[in-house]
Every structure is written in C-alpha cells, then in structure tokens.
N, C-alpha and C. Protein backbone atom coordinates (compact mmCIF):
# COMPACT_ATOMS: atom_id res chain seq x y z
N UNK A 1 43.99 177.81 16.68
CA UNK A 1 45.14 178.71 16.62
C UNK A 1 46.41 177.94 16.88
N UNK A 2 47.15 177.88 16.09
CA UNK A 2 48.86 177.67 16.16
C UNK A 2 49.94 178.57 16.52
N UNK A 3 50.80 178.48 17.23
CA UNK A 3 51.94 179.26 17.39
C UNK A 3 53.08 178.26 16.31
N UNK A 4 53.82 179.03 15.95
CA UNK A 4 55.41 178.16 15.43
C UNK A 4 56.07 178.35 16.88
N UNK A 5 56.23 177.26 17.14
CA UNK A 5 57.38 177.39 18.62
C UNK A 5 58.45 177.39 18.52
N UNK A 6 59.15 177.39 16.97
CA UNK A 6 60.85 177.31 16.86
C UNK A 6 61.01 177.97 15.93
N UNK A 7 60.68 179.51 16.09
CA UNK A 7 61.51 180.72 15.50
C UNK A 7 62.80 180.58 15.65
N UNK A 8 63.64 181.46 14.45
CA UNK A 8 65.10 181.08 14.58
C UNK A 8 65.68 182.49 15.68
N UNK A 9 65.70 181.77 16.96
CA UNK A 9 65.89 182.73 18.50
C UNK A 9 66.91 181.39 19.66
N UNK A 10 66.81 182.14 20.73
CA UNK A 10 67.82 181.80 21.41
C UNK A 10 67.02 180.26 22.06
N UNK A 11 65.75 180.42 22.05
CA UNK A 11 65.15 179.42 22.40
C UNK A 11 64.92 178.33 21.69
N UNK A 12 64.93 178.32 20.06
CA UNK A 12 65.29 177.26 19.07
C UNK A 12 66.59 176.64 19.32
N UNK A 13 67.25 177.41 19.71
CA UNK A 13 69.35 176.50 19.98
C UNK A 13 69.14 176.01 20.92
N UNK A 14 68.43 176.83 22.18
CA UNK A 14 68.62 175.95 22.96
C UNK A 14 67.94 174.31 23.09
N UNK A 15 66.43 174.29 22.65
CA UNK A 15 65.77 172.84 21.92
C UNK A 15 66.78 172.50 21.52
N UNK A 16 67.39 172.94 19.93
CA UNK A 16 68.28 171.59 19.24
C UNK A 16 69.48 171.47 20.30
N UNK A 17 70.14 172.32 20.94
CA UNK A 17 70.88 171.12 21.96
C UNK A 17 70.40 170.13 23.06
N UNK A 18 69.19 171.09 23.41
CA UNK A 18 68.25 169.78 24.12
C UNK A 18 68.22 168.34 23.37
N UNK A 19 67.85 168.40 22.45
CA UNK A 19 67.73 167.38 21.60
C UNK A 19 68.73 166.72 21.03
N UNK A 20 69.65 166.84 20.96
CA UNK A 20 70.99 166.21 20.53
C UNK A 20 71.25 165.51 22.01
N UNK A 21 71.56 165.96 22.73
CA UNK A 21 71.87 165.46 24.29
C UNK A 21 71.06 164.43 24.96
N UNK A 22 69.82 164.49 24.36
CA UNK A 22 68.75 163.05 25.03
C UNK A 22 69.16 161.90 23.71
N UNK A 23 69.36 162.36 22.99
CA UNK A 23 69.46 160.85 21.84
C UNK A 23 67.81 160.32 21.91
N UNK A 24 68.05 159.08 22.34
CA UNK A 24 66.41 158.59 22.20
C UNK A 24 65.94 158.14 23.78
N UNK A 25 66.30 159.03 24.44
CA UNK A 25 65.54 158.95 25.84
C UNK A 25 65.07 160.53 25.94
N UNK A 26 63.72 160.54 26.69
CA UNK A 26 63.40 161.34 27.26
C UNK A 26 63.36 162.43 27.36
N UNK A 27 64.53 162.66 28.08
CA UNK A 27 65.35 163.62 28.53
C UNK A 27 67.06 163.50 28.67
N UNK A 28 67.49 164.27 29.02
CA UNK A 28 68.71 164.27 28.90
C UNK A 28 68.90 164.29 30.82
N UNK A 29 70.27 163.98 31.36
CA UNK A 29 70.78 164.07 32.61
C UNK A 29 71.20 165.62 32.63
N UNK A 30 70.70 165.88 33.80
CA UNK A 30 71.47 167.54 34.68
C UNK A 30 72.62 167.92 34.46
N UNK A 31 73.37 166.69 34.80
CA UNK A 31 75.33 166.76 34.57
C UNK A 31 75.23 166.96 33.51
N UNK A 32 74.61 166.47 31.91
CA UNK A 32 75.44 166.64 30.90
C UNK A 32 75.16 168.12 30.57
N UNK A 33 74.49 169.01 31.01
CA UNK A 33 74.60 170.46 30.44
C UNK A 33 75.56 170.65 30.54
N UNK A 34 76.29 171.10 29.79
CA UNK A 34 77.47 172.08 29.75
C UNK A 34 77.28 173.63 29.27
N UNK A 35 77.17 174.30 30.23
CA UNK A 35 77.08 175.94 30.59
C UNK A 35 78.45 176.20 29.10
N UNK A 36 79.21 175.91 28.61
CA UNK A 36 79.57 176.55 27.57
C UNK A 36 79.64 176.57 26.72
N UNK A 37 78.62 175.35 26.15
CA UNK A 37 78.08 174.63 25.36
C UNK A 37 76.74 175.82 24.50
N UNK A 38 76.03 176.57 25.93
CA UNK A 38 74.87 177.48 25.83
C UNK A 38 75.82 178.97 25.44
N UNK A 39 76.72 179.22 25.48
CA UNK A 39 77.61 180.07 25.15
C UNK A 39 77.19 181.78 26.22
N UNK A 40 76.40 182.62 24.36
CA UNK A 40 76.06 183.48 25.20
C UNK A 40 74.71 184.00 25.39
N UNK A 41 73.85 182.65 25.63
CA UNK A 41 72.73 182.83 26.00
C UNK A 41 72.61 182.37 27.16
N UNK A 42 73.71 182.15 27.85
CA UNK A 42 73.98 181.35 29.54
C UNK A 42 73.25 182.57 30.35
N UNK A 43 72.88 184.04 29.90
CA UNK A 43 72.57 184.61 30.86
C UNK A 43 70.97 185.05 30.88
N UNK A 44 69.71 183.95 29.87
CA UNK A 44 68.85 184.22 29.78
C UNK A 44 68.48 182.36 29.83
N UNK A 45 69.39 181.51 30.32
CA UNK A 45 68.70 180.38 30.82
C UNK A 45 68.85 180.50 32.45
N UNK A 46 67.94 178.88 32.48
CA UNK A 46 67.92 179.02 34.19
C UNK A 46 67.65 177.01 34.40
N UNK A 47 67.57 176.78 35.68
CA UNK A 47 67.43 175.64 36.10
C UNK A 47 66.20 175.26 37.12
N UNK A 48 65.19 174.86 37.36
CA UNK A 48 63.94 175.01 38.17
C UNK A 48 64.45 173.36 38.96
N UNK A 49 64.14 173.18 39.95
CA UNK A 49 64.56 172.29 41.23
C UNK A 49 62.98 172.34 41.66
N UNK A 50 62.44 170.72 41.71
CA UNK A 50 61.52 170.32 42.98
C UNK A 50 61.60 169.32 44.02
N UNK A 51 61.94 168.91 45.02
CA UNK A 51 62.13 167.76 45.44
C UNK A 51 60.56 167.86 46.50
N UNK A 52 60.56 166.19 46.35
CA UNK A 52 59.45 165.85 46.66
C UNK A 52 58.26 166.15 46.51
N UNK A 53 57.64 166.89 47.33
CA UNK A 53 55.75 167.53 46.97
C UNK A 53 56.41 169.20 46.92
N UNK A 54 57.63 169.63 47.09
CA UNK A 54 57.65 170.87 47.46
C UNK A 54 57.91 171.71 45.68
N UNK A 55 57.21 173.04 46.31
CA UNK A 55 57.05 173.94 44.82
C UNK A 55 58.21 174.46 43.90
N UNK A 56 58.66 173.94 42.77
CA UNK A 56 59.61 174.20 41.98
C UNK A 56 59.85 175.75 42.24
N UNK A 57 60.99 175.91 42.31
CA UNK A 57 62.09 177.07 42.89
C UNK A 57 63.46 177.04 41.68
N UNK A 58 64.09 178.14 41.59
CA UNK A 58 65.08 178.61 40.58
C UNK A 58 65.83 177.76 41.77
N UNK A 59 66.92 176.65 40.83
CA UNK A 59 68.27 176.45 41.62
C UNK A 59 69.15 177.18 40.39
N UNK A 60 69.31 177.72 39.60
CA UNK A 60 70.02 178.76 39.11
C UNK A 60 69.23 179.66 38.19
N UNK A 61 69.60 180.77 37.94
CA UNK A 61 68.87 181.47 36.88
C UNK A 61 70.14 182.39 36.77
N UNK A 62 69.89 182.92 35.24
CA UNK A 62 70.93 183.54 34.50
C UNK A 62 70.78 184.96 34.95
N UNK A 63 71.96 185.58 34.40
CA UNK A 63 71.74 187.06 35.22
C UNK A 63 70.86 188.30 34.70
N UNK A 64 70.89 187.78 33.44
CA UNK A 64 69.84 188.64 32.39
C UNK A 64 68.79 188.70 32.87
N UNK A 65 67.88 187.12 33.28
CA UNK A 65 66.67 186.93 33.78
C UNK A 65 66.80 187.63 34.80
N UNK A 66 67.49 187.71 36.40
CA UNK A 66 67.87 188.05 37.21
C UNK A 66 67.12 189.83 37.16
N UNK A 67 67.96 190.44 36.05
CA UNK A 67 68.44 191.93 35.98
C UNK A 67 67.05 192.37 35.53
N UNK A 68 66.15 191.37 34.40
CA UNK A 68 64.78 191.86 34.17
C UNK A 68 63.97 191.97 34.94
N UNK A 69 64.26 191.02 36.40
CA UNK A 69 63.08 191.05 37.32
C UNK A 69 63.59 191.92 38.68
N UNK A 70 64.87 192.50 38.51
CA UNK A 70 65.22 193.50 39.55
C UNK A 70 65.53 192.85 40.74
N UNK A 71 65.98 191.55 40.62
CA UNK A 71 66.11 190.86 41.87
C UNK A 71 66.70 189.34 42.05
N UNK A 72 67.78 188.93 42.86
CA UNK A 72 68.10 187.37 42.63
C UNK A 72 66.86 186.66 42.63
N UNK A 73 67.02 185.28 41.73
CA UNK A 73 66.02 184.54 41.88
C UNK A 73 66.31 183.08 42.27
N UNK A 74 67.67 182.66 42.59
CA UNK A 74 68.00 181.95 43.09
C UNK A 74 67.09 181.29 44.36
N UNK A 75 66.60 180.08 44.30
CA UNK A 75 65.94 179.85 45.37
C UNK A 75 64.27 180.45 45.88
N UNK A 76 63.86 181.36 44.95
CA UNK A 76 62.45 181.61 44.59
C UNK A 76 61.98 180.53 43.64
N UNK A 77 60.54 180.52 44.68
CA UNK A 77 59.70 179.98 43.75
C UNK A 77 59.01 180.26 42.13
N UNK A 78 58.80 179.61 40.93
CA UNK A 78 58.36 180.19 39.61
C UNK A 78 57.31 181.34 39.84
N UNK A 79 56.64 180.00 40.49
CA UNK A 79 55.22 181.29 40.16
C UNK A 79 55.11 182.34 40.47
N UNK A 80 56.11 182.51 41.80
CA UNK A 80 56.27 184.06 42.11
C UNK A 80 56.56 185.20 40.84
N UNK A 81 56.55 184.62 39.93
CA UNK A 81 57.07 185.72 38.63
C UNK A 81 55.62 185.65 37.63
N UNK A 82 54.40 185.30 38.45
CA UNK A 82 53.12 185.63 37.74
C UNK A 82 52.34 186.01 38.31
N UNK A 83 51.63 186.87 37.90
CA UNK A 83 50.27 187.20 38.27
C UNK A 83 49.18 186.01 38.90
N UNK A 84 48.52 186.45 39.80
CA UNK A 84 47.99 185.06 40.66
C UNK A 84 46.90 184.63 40.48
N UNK A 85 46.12 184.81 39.16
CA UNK A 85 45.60 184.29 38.53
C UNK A 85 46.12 183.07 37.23
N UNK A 86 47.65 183.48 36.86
CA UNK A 86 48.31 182.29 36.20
C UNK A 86 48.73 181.09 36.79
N UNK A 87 48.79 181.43 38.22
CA UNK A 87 49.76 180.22 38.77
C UNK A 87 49.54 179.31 38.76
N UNK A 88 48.11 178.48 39.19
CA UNK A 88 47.30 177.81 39.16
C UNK A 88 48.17 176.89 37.65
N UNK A 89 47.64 177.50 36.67
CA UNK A 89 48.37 177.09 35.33
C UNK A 89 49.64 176.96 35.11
N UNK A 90 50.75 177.61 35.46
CA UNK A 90 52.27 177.34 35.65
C UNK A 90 52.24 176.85 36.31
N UNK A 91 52.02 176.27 37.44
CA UNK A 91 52.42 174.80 38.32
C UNK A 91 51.61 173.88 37.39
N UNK A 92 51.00 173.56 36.83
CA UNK A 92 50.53 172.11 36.21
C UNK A 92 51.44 172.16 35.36
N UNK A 93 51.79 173.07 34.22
CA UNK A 93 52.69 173.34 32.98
C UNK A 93 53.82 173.07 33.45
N UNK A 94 54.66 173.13 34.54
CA UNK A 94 55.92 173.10 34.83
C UNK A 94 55.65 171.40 35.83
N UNK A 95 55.02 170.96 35.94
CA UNK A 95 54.70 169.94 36.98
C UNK A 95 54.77 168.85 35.73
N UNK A 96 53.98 169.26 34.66
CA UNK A 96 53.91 168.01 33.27
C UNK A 96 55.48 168.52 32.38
N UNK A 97 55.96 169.46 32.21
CA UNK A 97 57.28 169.41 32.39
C UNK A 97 58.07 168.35 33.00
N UNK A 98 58.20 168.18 34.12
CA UNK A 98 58.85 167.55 34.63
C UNK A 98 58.85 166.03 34.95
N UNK A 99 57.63 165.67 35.21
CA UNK A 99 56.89 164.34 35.39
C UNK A 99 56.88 163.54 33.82
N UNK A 100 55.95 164.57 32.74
CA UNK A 100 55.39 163.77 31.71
C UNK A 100 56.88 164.03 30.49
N UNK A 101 57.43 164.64 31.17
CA UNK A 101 58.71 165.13 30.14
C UNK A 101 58.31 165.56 28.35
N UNK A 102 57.50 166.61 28.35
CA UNK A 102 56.58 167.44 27.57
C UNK A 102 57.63 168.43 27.52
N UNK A 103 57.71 169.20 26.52
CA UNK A 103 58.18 170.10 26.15
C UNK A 103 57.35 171.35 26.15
N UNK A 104 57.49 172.64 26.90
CA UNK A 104 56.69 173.65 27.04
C UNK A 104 57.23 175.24 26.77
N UNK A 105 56.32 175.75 25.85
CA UNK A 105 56.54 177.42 25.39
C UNK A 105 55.31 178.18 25.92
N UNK A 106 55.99 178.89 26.11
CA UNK A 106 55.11 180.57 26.55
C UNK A 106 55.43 181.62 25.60
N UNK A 107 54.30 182.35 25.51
CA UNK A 107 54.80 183.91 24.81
C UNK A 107 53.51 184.15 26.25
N UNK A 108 54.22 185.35 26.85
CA UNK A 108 53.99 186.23 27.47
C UNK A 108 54.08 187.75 27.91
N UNK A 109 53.40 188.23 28.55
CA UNK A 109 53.43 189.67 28.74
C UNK A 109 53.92 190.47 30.30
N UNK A 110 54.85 190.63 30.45
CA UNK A 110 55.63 191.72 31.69
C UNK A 110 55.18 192.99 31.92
N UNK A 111 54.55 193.18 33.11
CA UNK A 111 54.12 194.55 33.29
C UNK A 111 55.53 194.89 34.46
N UNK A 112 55.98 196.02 34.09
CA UNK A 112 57.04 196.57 34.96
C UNK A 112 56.82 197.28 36.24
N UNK A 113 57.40 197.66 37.20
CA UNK A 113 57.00 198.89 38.27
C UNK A 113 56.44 199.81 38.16
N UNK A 114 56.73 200.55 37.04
CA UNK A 114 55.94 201.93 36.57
C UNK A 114 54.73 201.87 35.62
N UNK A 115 54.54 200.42 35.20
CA UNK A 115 53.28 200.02 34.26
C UNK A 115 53.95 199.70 32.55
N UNK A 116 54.90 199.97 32.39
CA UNK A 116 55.23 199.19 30.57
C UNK A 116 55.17 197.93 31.18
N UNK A 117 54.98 197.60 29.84
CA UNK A 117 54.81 196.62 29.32
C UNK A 117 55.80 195.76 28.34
N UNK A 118 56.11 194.52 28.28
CA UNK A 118 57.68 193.83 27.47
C UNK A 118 56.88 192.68 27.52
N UNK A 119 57.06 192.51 25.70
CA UNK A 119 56.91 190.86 25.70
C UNK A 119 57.99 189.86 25.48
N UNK A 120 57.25 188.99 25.69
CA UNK A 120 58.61 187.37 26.22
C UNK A 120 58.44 186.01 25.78
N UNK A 121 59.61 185.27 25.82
CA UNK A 121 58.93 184.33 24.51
C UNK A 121 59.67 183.04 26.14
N UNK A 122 59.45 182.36 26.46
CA UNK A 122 59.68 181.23 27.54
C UNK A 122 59.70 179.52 27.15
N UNK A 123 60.52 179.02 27.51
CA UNK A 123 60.77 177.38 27.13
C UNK A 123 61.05 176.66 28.11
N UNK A 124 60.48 175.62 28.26
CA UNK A 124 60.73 174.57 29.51
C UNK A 124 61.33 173.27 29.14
N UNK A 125 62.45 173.28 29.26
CA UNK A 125 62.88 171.68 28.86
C UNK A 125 63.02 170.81 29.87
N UNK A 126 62.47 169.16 29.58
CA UNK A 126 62.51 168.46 31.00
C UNK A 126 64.27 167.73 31.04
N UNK A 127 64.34 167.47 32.10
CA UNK A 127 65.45 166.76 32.64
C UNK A 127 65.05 165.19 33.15
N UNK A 128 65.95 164.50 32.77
CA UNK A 128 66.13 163.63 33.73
C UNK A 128 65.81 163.56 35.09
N UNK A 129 65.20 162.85 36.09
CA UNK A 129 64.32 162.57 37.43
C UNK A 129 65.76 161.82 38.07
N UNK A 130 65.99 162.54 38.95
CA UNK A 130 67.48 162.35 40.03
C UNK A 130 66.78 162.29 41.70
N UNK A 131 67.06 160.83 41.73
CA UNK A 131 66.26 160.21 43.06
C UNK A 131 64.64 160.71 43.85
N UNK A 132 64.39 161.66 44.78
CA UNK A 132 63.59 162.59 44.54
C UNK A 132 63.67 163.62 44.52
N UNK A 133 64.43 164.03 43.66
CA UNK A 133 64.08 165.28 42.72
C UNK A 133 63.77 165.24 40.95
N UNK A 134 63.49 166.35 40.89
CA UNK A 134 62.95 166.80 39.45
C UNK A 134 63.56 168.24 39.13
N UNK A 135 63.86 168.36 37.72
CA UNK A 135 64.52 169.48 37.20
C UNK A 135 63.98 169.70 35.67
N UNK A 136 64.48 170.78 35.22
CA UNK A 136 63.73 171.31 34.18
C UNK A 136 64.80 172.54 33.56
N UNK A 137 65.12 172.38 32.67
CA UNK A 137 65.87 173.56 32.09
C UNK A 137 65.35 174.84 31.24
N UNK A 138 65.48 175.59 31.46
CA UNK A 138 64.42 176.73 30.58
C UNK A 138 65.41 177.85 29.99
N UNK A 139 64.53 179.15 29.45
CA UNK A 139 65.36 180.07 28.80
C UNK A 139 63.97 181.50 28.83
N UNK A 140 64.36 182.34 28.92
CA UNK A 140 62.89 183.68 28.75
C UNK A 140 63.96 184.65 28.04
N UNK A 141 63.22 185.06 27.11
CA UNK A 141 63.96 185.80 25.46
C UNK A 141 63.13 186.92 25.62
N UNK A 142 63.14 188.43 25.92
CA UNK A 142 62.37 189.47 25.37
C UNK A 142 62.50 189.70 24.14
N UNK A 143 61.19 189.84 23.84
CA UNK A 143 60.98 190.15 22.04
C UNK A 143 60.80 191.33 22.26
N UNK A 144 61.95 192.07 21.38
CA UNK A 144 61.60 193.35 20.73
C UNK A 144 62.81 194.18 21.34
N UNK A 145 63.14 193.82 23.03
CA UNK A 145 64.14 194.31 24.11
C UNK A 145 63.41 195.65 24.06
N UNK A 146 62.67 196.28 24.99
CA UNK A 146 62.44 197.76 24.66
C UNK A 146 63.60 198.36 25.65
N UNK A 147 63.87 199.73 25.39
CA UNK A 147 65.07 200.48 25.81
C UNK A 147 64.87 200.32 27.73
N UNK A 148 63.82 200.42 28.41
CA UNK A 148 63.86 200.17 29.67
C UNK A 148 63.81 198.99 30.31
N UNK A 149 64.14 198.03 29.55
CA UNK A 149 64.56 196.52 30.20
C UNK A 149 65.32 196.57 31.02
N UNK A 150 65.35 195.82 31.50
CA UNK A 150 66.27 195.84 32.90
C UNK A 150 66.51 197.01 34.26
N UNK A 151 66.12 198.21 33.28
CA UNK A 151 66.11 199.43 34.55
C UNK A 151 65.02 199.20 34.98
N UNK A 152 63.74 198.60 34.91
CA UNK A 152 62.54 199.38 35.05
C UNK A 152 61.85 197.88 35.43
N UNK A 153 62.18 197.53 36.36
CA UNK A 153 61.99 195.49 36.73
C UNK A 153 60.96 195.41 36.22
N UNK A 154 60.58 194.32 36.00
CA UNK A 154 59.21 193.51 35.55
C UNK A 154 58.78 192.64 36.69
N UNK A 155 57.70 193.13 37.36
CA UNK A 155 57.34 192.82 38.77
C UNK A 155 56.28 191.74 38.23
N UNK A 156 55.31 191.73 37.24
CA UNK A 156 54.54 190.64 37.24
C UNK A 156 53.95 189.99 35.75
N UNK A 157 54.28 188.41 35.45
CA UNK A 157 53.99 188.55 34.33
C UNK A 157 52.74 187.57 33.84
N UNK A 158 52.30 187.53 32.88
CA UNK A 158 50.79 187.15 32.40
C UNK A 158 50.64 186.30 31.23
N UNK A 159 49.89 185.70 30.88
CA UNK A 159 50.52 184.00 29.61
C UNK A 159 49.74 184.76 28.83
N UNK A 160 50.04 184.64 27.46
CA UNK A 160 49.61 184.96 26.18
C UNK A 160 48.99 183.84 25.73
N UNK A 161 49.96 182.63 25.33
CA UNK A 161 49.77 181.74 24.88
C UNK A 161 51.06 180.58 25.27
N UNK A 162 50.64 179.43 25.26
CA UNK A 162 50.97 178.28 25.48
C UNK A 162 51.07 176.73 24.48
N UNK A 163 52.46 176.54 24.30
CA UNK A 163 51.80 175.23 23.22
C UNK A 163 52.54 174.27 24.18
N UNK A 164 51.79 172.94 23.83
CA UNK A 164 52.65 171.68 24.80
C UNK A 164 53.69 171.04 23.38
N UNK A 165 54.83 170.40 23.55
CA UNK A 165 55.19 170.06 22.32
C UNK A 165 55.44 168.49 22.42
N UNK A 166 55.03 167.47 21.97
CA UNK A 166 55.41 166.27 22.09
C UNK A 166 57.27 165.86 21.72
N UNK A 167 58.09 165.65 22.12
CA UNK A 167 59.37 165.57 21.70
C UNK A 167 59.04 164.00 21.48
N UNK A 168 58.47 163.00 21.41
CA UNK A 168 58.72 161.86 20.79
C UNK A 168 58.62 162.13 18.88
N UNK A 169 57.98 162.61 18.82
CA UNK A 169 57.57 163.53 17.46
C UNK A 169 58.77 163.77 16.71
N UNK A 170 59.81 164.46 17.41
CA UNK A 170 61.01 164.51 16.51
C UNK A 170 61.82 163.50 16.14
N UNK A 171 62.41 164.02 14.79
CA UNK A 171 63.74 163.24 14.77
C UNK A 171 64.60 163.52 15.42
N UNK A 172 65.30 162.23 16.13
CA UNK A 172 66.54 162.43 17.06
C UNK A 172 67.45 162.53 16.32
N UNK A 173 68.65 162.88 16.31
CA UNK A 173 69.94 163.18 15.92
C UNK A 173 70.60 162.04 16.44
N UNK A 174 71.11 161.14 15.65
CA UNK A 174 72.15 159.72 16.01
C UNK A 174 73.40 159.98 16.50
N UNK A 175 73.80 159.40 17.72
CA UNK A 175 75.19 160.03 18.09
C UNK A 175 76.48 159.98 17.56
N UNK A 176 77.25 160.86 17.29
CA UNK A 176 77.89 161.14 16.21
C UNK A 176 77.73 161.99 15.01
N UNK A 177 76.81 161.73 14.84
CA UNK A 177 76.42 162.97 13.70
C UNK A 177 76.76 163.94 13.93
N UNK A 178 77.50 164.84 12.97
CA UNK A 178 77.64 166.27 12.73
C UNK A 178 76.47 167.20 13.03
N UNK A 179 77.16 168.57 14.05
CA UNK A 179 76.19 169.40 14.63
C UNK A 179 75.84 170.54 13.24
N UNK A 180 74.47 170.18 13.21
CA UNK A 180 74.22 170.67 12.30
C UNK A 180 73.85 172.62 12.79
N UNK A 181 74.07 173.15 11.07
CA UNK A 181 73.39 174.70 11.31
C UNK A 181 71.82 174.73 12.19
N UNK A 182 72.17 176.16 12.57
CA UNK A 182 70.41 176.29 12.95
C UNK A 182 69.41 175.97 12.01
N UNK A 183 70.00 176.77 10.55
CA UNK A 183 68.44 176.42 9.74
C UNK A 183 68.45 174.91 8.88
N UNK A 184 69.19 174.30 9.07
CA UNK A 184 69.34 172.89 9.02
C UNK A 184 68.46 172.19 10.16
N UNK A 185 68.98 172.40 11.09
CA UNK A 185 68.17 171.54 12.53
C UNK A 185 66.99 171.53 13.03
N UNK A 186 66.68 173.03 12.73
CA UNK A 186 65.19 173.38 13.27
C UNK A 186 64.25 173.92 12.05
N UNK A 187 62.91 172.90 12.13
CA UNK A 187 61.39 173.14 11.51
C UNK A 187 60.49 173.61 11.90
N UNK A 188 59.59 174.24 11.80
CA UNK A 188 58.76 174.17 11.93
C UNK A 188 58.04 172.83 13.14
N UNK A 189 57.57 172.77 13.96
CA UNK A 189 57.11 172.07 14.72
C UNK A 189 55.85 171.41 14.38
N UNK A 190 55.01 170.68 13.78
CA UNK A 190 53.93 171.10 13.52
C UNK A 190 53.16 170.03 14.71
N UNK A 191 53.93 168.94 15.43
CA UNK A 191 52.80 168.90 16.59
C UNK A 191 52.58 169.54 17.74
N UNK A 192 53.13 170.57 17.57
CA UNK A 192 53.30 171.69 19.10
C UNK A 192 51.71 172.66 18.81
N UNK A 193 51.18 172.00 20.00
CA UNK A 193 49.45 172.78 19.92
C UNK A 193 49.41 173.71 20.85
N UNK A 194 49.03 175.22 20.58
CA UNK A 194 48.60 175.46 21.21
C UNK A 194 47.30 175.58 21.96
N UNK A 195 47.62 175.66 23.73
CA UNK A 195 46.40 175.39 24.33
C UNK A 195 45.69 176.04 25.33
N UNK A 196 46.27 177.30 25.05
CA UNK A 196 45.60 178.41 25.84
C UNK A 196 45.99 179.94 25.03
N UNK A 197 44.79 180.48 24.49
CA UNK A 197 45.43 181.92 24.18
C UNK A 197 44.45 183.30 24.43
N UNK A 198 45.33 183.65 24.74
CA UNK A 198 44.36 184.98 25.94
C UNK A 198 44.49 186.39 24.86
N UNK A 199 43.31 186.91 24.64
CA UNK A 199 43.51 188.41 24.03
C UNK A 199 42.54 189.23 24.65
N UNK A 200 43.19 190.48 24.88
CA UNK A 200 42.39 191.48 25.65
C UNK A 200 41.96 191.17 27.24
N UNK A 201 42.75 190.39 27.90
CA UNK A 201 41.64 190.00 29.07
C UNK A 201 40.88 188.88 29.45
N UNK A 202 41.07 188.13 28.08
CA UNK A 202 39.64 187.22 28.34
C UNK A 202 40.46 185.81 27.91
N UNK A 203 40.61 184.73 28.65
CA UNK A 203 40.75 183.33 28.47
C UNK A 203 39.94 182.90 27.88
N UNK A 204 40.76 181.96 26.73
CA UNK A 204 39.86 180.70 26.38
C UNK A 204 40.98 179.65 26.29
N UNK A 205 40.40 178.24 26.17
CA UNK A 205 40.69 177.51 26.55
C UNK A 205 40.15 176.40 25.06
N UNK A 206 41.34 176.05 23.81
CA UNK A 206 40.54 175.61 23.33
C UNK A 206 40.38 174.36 23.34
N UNK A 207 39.72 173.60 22.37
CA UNK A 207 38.92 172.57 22.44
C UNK A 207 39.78 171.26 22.83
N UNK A 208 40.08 169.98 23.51
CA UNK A 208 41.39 169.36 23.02
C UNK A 208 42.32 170.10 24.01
N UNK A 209 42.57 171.16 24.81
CA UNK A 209 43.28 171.32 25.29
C UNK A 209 43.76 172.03 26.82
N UNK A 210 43.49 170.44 27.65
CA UNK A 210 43.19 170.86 28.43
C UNK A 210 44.63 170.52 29.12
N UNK A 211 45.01 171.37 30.16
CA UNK A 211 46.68 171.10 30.67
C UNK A 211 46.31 170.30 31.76
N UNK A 212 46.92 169.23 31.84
CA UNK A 212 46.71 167.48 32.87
C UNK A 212 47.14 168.07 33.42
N UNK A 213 46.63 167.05 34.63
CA UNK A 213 47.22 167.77 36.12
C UNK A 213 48.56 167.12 36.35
C-alpha cells in the first residue's frame, strides 16, 4: 500500500519551503524559518523541542492546532495528543525525525469529547541539531474541516497510516533559482513508503517496514 504524501494542501508548501531552505544539507537551521514566509498556514504549524534524553514537547504550536485540541499546547508533550497505544510509535517516528532527519506523514483519526470523529493529514520536518537540542517543524491539516471543529476538542488521536520519506531522493532547488508554482514544485513522491496502515482496529505492519528505533 502507498499513500501520495504531497497532495496539493498546506502540507505540500510547507515541504517545498522545507526544501528550498536546506539546499543540499539535511536540514535546514531553526533561525531560518521565517513565520511569514508560512503566511496563512502559520496557524496550523508548530515547533517540537527535545533536549537531551527528555520527551519532545510543543515549543510553539499554532493557534488553529491549539483551538482543535481545546487547549494551549505550548510546552506539552506530543504524545499526549494520542491514544496510548500509539505512543510507543510517535516517539520513535518523531525521535527518527529528528536524529535520522527523515521526513514523516500521518493521516490520522481525532475522536472529540462527545465521540465525532475528524480526519487529519500531519508532517514532520527535521531541523537542524542546536548543541543539545533537537527540533522538528510540523503542520496537522483537517481533511474535510467538519462544522464542529474546534467547538467540540479533539481529546485523542489514532494513526491511520504512516509513510517515512527519504529527502536525499529529491531534487534540491539551487540557490537562486526562482520560487517556483506549487504544481511546478511538487510530485508525486514515489520513495515515500508507507509503513503502517491500520483499518477497522487492526494493525499491520508491512513487510520492509519497520520504524528504527
């Protein structure tokens, strides 16, 4: 099973500026984000902070994200925003994020206070490694927006599916080059595998894809 991980959404712009900004390293540095650069999707990204052995925590999150989960998240830990059977898996996913500087998508599922349900499309971009710390830039997009978003918090949420994406894989953009359109910039991905996809309840785990520790 394949996902396309770069539908034309808020999470495709944000990749191709990821990607313009590293050139041919890695990752890109913390400082060079520029918050107005992300325009007006500044309020459905966020920033994840780990220093040392301790558990990646929001050092910013946008207010959108904020307003879906009914609560600041400033200074909370990720996993607190999953069900505790995922976590286990979002700390390795966000840990090879950061370490292996992997590129990571989610489509997932939000169960709210009163029981709806909202699905969500999630991106992890790595950062640059700043003495001991580690950072990670991300973005969470509801697909579909149903009319009780935001009134009706989304207390816990659950992985659909997962692809890892190799960013050595792409073409970099040479500095200088003209910023190209969206449907100019972004393809189809085709080494982005996915490696976990859950229907009805039931995990599998396929073959080839196992998330490193």
């Amino acid at each position: 099973m394949q996902m396309n991980p770069m539908r034309h959404d808020g999470t495709s712009d944000l990749f191709a500026y990821w990607n313009r900004l590293r050139g041919t390293r890695a990752a890109p540095e913390r400082k060079e984000i520029a918050p107005a650069s992300i325009g007006s999707r500044l309020a459905d990204t966020f920033i994840l902070q780990a220093a040392g052995a301790s558990e990646p925590g929001f050092r910013l999150a946008g207010t959108r994200i904020c307003s879906i989960h009914g609560r600041e998240l400033k200074g909370q830990p990720f996993i607190s925003l999953w069900q505790a059977k995922d976590r286990s898996d979002i700390a390795r996913l966000v840990k090879n994020c950061m370490t292996n500087k992997a590129v990571v998508q989610l489509n997932y599922e939000g169960r709210s206070i009163r029981g709806r349900k909202a699905l969500f499309k999630l991106i992890l971009l790595p950062l640059a490694s700043e003495a001991n710390e580690r950072h990670l830039m991300g973005m969470i997009i509801a697909l579909g927006r149903p009319f009780w978003l935001e009134s009706d918090a989304i207390v816990e949420n659950r992985i659909q599916a997962v692809s890892i994406v190799d960013p050595h894989h792409f073409a970099v953009p040479k500095r200088g080059d003209p910023v190209k359109q969206e449907s100019e910039t972004i393809a189809p991905l085709p080494f982005a595998r996915t490696i976990i996809s859950r229907k009805v309840r039931h995990l599998r785990v396929f073959d080839g894809g196992k998330i490193g520790d």
